[in-house]
PDB file of N, CA and C in Angstrom:
ATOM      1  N   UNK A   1     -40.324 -47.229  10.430  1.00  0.00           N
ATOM      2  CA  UNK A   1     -39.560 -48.427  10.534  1.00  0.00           C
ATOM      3  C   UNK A   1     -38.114 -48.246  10.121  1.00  0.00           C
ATOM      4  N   UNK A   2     -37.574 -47.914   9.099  1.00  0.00           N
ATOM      5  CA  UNK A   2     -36.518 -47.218   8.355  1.00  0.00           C
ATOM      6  C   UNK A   2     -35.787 -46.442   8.997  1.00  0.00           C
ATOM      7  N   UNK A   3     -36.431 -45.391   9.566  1.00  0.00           N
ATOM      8  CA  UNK A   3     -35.861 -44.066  10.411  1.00  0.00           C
ATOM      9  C   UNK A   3     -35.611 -44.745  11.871  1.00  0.00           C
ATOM     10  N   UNK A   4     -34.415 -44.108  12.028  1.00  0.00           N
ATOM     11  CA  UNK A   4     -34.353 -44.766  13.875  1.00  0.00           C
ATOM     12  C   UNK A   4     -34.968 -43.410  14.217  1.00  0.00           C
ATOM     13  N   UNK A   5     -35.106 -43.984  15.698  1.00  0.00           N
ATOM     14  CA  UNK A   5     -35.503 -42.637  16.849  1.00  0.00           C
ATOM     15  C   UNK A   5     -34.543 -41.825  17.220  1.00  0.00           C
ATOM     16  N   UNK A   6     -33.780 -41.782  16.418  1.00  0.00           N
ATOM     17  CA  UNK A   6     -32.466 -40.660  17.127  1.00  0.00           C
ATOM     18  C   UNK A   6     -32.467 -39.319  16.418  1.00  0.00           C
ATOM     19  N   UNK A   7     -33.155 -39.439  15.257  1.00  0.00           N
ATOM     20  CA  UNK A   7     -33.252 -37.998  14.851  1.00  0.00           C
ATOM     21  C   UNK A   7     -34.547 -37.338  16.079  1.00  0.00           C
ATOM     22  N   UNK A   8     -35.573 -38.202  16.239  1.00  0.00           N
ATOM     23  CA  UNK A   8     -36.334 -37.400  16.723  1.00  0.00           C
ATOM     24  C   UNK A   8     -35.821 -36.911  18.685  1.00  0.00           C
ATOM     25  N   UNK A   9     -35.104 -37.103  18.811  1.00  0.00           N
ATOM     26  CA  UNK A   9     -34.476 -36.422  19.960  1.00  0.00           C
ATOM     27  C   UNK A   9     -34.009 -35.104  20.103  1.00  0.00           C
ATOM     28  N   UNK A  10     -34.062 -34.615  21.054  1.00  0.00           N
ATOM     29  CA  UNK A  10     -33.766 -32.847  20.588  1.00  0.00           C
ATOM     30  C   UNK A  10     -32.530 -32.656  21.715  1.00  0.00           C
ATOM     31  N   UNK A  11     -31.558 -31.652  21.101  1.00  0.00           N
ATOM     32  CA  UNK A  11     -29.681 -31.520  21.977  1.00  0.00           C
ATOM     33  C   UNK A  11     -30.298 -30.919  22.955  1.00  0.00           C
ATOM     34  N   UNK A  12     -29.670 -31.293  23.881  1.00  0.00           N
ATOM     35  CA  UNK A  12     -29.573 -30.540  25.178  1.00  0.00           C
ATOM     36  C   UNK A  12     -29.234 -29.332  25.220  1.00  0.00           C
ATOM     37  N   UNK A  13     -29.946 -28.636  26.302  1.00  0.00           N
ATOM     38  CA  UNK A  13     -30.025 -27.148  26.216  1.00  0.00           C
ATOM     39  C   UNK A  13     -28.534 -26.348  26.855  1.00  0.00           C
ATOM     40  N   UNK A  14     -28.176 -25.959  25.943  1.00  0.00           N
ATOM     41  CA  UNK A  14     -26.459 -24.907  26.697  1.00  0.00           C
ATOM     42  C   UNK A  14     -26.719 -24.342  27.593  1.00  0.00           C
ATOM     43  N   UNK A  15     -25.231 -23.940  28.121  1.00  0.00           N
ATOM     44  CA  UNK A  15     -25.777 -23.343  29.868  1.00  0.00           C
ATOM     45  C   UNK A  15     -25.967 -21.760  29.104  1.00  0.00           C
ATOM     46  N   UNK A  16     -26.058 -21.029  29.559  1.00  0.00           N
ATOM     47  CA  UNK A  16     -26.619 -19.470  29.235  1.00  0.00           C
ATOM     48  C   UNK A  16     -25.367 -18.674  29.151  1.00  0.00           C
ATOM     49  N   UNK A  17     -24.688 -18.510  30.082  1.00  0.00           N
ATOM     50  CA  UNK A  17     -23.322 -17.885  30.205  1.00  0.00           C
ATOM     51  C   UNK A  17     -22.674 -18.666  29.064  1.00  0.00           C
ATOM     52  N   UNK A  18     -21.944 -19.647  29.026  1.00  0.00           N
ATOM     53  CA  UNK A  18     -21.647 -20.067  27.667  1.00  0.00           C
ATOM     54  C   UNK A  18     -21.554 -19.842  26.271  1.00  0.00           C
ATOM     55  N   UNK A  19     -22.722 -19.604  25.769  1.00  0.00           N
ATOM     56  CA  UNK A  19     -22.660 -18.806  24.409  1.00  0.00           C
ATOM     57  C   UNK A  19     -22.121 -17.612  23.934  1.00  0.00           C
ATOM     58  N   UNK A  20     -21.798 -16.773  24.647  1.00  0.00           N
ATOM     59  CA  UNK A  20     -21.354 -15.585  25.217  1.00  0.00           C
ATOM     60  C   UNK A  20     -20.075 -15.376  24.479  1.00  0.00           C
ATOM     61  N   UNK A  21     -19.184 -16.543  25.722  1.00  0.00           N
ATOM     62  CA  UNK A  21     -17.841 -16.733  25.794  1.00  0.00           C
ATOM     63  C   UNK A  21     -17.448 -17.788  24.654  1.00  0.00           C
ATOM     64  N   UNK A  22     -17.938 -18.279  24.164  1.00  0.00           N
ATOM     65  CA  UNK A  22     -17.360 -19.702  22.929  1.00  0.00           C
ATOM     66  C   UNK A  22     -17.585 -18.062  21.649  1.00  0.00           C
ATOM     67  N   UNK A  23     -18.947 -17.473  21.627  1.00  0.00           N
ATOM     68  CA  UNK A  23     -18.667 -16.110  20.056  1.00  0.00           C
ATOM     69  C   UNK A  23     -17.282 -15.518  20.272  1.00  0.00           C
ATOM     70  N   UNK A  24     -17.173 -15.340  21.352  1.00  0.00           N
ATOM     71  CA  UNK A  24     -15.512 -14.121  21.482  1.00  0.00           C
ATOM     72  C   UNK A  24     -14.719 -14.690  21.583  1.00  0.00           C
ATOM     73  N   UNK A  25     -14.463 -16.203  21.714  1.00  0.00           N
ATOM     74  CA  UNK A  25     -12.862 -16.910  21.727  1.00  0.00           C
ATOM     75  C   UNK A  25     -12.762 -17.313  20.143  1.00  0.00           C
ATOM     76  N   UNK A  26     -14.241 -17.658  19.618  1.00  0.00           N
ATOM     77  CA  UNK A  26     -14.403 -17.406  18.143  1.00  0.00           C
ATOM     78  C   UNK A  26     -13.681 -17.088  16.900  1.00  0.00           C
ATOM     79  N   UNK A  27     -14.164 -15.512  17.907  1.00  0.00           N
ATOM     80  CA  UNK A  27     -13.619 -14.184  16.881  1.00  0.00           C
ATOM     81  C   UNK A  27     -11.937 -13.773  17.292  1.00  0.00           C
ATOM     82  N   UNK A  28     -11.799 -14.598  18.126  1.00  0.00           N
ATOM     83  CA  UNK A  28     -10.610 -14.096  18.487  1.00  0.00           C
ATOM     84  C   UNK A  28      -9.504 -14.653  17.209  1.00  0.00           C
ATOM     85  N   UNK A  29      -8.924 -15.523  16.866  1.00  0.00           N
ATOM     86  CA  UNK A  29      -8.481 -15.452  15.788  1.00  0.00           C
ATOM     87  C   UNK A  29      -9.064 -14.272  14.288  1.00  0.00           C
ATOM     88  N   UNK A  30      -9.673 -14.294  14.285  1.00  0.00           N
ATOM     89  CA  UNK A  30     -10.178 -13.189  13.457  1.00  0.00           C
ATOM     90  C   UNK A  30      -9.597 -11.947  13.534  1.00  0.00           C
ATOM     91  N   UNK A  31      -9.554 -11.106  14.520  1.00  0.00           N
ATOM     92  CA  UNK A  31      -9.076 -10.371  15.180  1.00  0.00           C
ATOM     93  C   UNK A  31      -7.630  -9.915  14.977  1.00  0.00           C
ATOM     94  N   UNK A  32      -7.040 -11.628  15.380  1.00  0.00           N
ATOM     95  CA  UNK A  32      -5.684 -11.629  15.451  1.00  0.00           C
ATOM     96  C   UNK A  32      -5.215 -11.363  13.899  1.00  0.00           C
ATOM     97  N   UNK A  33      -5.610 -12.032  12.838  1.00  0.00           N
ATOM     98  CA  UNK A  33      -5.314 -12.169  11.802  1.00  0.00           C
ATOM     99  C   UNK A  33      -5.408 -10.575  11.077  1.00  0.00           C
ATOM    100  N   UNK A  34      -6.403 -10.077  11.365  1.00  0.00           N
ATOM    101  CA  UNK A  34      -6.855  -8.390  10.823  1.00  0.00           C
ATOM    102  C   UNK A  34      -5.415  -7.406  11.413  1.00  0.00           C
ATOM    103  N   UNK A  35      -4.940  -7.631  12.945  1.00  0.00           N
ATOM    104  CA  UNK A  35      -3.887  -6.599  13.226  1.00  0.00           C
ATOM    105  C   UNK A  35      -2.616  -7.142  12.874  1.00  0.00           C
ATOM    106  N   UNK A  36      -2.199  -8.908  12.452  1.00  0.00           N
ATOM    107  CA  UNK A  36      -0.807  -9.245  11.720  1.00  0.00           C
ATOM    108  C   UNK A  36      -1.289  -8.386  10.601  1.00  0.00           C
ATOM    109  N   UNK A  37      -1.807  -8.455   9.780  1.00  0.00           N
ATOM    110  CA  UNK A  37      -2.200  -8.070   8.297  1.00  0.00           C
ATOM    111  C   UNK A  37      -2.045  -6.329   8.322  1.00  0.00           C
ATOM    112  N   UNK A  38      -2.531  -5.960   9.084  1.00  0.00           N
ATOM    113  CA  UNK A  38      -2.328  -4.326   9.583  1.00  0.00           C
ATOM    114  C   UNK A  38      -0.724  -3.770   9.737  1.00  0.00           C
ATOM    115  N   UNK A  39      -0.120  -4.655  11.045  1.00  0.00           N
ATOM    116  CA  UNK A  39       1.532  -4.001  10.975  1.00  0.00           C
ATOM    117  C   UNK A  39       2.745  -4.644   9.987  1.00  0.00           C
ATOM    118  N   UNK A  40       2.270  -5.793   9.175  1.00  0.00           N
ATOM    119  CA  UNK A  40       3.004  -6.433   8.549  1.00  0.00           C
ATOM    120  C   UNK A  40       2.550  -5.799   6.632  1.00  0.00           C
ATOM    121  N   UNK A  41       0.793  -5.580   6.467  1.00  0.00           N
ATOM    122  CA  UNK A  41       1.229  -4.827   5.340  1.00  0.00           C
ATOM    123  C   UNK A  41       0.757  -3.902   4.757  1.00  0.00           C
ATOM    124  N   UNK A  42      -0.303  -3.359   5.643  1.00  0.00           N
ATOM    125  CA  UNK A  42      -0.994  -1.939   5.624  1.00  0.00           C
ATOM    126  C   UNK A  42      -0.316  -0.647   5.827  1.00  0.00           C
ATOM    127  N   UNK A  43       0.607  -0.840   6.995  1.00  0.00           N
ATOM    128  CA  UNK A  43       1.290   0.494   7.758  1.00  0.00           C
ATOM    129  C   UNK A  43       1.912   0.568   7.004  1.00  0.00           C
ATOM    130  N   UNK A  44       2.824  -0.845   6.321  1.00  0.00           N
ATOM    131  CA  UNK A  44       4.588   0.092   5.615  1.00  0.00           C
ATOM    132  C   UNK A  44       3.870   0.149   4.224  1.00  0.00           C
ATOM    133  N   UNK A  45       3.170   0.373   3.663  1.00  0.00           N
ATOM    134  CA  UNK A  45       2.654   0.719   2.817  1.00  0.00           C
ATOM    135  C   UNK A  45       2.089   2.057   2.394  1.00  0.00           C
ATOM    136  N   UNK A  46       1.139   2.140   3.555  1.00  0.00           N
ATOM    137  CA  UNK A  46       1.164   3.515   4.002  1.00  0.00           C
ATOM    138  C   UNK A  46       2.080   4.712   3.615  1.00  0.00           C
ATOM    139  N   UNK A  47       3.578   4.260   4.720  1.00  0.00           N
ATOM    140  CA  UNK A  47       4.572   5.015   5.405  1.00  0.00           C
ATOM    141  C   UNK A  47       5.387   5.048   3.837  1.00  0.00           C
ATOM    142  N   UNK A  48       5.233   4.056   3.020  1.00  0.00           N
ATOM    143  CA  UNK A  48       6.172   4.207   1.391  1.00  0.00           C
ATOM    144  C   UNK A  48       5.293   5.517   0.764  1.00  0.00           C
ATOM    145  N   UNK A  49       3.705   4.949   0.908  1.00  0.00           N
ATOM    146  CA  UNK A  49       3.386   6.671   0.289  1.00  0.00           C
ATOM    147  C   UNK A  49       3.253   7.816   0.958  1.00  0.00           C
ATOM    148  N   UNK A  50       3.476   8.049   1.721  1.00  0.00           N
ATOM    149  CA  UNK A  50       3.667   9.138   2.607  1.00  0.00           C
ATOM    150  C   UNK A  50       5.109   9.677   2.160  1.00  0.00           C
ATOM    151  N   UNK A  51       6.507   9.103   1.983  1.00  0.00           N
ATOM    152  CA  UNK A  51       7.633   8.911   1.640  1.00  0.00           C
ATOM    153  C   UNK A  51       7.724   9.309   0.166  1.00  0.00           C
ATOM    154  N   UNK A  52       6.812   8.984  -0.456  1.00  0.00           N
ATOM    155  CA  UNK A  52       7.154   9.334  -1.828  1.00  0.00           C
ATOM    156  C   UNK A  52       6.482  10.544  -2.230  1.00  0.00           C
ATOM    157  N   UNK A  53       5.386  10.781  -1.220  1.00  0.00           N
ATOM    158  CA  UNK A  53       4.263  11.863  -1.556  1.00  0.00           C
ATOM    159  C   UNK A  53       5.779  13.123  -1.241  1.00  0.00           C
ATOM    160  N   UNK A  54       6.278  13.198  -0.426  1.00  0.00           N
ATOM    161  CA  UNK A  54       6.969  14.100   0.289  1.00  0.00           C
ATOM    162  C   UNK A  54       8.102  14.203  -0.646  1.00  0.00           C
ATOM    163  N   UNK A  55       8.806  12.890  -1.282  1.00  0.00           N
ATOM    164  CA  UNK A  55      10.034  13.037  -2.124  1.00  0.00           C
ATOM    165  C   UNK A  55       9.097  14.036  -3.490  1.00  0.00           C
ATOM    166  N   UNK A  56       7.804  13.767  -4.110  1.00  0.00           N
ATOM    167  CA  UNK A  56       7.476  14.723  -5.229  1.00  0.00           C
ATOM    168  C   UNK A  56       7.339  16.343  -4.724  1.00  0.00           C
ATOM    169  N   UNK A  57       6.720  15.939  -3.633  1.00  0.00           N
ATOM    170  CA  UNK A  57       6.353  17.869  -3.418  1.00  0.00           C
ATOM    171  C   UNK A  57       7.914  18.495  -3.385  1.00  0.00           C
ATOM    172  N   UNK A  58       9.192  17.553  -2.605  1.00  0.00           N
ATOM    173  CA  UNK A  58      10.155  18.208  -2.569  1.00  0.00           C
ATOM    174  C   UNK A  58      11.273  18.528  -4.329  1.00  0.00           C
ATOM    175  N   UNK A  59      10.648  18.015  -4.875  1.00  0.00           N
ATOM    176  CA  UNK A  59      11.548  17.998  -6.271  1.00  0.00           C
ATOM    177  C   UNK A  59      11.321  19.578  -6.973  1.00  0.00           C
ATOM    178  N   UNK A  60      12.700  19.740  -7.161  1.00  0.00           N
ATOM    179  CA  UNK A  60      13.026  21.121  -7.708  1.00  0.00           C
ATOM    180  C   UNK A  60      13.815  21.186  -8.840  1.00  0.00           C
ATOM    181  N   UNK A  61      14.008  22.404  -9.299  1.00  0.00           N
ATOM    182  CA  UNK A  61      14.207  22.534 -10.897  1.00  0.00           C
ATOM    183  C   UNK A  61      16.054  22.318 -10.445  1.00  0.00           C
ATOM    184  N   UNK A  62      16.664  21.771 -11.354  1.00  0.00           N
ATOM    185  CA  UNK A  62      17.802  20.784 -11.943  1.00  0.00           C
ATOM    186  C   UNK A  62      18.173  19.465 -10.679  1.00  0.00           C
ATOM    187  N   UNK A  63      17.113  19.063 -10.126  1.00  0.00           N
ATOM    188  CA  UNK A  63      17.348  17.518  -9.763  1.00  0.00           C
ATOM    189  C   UNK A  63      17.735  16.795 -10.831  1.00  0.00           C
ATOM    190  N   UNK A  64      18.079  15.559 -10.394  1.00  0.00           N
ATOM    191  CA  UNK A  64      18.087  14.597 -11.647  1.00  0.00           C
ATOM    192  C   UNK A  64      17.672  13.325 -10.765  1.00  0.00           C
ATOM    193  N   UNK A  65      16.570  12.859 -11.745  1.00  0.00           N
ATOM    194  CA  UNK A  65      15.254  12.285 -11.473  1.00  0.00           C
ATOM    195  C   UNK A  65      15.874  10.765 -12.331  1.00  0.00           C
ATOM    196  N   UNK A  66      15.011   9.371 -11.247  1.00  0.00           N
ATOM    197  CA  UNK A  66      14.369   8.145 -12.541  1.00  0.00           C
ATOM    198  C   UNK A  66      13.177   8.019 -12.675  1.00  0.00           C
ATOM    199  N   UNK A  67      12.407   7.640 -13.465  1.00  0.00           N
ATOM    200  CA  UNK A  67      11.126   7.475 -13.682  1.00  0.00           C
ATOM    201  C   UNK A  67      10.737   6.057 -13.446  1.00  0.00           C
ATOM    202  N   UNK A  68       9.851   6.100 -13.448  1.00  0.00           N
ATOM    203  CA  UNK A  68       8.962   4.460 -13.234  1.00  0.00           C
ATOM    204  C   UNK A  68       9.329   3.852 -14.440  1.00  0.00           C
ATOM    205  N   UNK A  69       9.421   4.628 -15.349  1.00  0.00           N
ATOM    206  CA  UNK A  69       9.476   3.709 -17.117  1.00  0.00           C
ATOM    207  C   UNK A  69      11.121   3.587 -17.378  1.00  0.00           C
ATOM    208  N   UNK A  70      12.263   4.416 -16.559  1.00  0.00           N
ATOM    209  CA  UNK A  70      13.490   3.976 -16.885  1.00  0.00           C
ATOM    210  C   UNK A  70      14.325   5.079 -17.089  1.00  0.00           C
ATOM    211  N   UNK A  71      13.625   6.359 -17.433  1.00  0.00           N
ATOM    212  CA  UNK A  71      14.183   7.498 -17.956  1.00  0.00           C
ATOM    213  C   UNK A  71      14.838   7.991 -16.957  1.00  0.00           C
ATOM    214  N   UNK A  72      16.187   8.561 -16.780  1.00  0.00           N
ATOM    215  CA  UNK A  72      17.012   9.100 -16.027  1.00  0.00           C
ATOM    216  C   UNK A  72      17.096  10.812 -16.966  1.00  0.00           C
ATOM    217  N   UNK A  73      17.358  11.595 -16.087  1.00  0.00           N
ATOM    218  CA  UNK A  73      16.909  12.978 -16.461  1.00  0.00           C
ATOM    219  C   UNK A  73      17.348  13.853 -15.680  1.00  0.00           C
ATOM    220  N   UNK A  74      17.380  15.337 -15.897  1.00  0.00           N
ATOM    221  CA  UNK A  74      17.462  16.367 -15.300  1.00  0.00           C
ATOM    222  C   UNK A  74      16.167  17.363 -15.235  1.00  0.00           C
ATOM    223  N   UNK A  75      15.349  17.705 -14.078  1.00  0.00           N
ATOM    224  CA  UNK A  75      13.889  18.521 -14.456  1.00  0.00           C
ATOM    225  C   UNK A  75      14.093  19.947 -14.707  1.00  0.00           C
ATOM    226  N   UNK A  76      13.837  20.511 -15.844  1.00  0.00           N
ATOM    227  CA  UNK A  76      13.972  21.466 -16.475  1.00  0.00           C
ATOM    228  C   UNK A  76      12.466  22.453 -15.964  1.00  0.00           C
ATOM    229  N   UNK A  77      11.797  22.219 -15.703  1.00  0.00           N
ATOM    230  CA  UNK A  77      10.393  22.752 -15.264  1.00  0.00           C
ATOM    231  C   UNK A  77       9.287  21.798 -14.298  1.00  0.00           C
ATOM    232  N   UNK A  78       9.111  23.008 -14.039  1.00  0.00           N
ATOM    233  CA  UNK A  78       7.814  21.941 -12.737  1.00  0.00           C
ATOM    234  C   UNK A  78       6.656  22.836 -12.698  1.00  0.00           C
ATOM    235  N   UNK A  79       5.492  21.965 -13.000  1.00  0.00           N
ATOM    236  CA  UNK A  79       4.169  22.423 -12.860  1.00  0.00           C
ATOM    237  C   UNK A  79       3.306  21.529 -11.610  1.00  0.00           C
ATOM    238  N   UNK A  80       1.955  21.848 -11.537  1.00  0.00           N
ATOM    239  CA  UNK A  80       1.196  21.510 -10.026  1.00  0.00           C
ATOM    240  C   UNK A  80       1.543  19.542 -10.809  1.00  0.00           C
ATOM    241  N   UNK A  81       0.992  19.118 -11.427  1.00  0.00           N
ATOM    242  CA  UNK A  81       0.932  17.804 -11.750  1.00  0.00           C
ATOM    243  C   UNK A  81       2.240  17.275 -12.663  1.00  0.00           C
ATOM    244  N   UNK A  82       2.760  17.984 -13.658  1.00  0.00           N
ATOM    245  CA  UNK A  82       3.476  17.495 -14.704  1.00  0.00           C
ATOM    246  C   UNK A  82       5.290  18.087 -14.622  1.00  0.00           C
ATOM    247  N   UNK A  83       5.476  17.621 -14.879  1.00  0.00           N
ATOM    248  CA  UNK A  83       6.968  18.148 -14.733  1.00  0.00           C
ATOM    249  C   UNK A  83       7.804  18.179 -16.508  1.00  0.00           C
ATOM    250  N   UNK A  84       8.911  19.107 -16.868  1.00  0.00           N
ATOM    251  CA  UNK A  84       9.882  18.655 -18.129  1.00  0.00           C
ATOM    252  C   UNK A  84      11.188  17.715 -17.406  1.00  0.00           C
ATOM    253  N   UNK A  85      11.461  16.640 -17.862  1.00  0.00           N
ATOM    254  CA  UNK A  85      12.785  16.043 -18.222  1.00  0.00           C
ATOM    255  C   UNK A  85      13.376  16.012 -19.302  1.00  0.00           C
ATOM    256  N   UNK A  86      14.860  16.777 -19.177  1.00  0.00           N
ATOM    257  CA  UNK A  86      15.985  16.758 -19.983  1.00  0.00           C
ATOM    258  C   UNK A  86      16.388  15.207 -20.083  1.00  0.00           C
ATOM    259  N   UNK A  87      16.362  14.399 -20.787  1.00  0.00           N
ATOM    260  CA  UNK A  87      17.197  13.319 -21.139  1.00  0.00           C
ATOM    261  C   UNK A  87      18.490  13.839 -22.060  1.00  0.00           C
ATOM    262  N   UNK A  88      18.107  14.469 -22.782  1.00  0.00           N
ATOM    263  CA  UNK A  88      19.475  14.397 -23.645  1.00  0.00           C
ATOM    264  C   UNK A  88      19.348  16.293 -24.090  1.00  0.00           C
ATOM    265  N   UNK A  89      20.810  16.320 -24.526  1.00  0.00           N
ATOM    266  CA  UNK A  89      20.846  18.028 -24.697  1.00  0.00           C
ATOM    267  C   UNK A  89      19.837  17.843 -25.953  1.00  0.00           C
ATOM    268  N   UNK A  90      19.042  18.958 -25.561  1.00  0.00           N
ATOM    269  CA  UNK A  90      17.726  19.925 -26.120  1.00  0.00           C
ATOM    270  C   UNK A  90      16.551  18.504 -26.553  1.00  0.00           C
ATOM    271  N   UNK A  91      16.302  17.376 -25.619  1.00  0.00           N
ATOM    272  CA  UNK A  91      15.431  16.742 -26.123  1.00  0.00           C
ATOM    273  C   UNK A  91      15.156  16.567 -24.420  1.00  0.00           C
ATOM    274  N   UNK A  92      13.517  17.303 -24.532  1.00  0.00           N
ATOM    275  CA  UNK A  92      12.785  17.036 -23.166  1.00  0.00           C
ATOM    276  C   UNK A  92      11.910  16.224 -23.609  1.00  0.00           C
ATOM    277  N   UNK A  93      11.080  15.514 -21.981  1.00  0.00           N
ATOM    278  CA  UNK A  93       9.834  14.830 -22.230  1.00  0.00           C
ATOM    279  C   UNK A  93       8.806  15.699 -21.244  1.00  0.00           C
ATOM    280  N   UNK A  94       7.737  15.411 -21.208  1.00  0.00           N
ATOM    281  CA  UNK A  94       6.732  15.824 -20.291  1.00  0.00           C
ATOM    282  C   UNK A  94       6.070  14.957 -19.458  1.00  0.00           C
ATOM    283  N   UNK A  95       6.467  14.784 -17.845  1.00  0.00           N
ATOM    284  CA  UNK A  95       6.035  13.508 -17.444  1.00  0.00           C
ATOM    285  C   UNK A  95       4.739  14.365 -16.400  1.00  0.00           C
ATOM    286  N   UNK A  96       4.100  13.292 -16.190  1.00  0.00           N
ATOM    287  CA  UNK A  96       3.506  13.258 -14.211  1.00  0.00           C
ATOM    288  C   UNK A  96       4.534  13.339 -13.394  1.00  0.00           C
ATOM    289  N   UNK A  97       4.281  13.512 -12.019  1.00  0.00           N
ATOM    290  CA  UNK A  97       5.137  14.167 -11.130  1.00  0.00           C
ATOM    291  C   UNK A  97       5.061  12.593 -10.582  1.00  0.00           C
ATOM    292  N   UNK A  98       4.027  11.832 -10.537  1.00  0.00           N
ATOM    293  CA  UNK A  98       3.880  10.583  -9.807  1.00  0.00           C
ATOM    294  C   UNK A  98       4.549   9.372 -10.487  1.00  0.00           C
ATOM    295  N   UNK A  99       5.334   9.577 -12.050  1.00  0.00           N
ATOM    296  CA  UNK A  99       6.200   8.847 -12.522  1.00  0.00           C
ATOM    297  C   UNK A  99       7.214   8.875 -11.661  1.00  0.00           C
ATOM    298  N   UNK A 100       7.571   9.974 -11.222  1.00  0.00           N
ATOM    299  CA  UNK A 100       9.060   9.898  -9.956  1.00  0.00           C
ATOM    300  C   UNK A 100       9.292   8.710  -9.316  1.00  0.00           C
ATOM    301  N   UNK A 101      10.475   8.262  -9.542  1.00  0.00           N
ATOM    302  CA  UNK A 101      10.513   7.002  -8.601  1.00  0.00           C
ATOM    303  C   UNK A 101      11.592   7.378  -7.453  1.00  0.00           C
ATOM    304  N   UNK A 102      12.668   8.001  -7.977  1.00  0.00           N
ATOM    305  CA  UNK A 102      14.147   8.024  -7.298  1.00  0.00           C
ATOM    306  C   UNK A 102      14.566   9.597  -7.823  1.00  0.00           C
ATOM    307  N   UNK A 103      15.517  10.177  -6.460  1.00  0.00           N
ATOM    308  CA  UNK A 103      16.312  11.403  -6.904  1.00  0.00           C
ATOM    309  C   UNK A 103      17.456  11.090  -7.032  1.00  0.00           C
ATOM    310  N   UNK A 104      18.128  11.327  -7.690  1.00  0.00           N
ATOM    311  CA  UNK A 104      19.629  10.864  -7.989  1.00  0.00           C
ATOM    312  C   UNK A 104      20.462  11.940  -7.337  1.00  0.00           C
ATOM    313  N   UNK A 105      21.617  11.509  -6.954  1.00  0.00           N
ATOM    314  CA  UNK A 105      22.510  12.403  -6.466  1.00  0.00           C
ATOM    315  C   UNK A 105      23.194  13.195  -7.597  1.00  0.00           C
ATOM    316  N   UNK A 106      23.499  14.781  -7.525  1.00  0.00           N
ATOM    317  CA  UNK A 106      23.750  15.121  -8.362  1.00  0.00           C
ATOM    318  C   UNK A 106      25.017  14.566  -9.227  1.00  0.00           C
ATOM    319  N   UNK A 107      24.796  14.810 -10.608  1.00  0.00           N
ATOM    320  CA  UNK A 107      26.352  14.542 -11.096  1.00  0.00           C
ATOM    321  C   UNK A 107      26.145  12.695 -11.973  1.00  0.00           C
ATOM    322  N   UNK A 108      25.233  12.621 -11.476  1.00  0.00           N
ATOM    323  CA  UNK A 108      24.561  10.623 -11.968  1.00  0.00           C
ATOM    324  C   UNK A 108      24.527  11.331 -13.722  1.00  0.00           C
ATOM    325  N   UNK A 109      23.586  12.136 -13.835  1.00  0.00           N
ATOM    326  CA  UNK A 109      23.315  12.119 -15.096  1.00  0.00           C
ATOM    327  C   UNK A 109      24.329  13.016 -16.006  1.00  0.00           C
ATOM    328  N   UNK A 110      24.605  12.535 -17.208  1.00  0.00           N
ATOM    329  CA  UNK A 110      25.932  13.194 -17.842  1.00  0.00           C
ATOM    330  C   UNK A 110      25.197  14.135 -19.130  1.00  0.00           C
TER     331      UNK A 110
END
């Protein structure tokens, strides 16, 4: 009495081809959203470490280096991972090679 008869009705049946084509117009935003997200912030991300991988392998003994933490320097030694920076006459530090941020042009550091 309570219940109408409209629940007990059952939807009409979709055409067959149909279902098909409504999943892939779907996903199509999906799609779209995954390759903006790809060339806008995957690639140059990428292409920065690729860029920096290449600026460490190229660093050689009396560059003058900044570090991630601030230190401006001259590299006195280079090992596979760690490198010496001269900051000041006869006071080195011992960094990672992946602290490297920037090579300075010679002559920056006094």
């Amino acid at each position: 009495m309570l219940i109408s008869s409209a629940f007990a009705q059952t939807a009409p049946a979709a055409a067959a081809g149909g279902d098909m084509m409504s999943s892939l117009t779907g996903m199509l935003p999906l799609v779209l959203m995954f390759v903006v997200l790809y060339f806008v912030m995957i690639r140059p991300q990428m292409k920065r470490q690729k860029e920096h991988k290449a600026m460490i392998d190229a660093l050689a003994k009396g560059d003058e280096i900044a570090t991630a933490g601030g230190l401006l320097g001259k590299v006195t030694k280079l090992g596979d991972n760690t490198l010496s920076l001269e900051v000041s006459a006869g006071v080195e530090v011992q960094l990672q090679r992946s602290a490297v941020v920037q090579v300075l042009p010679k002559g920056t550091v006094k």
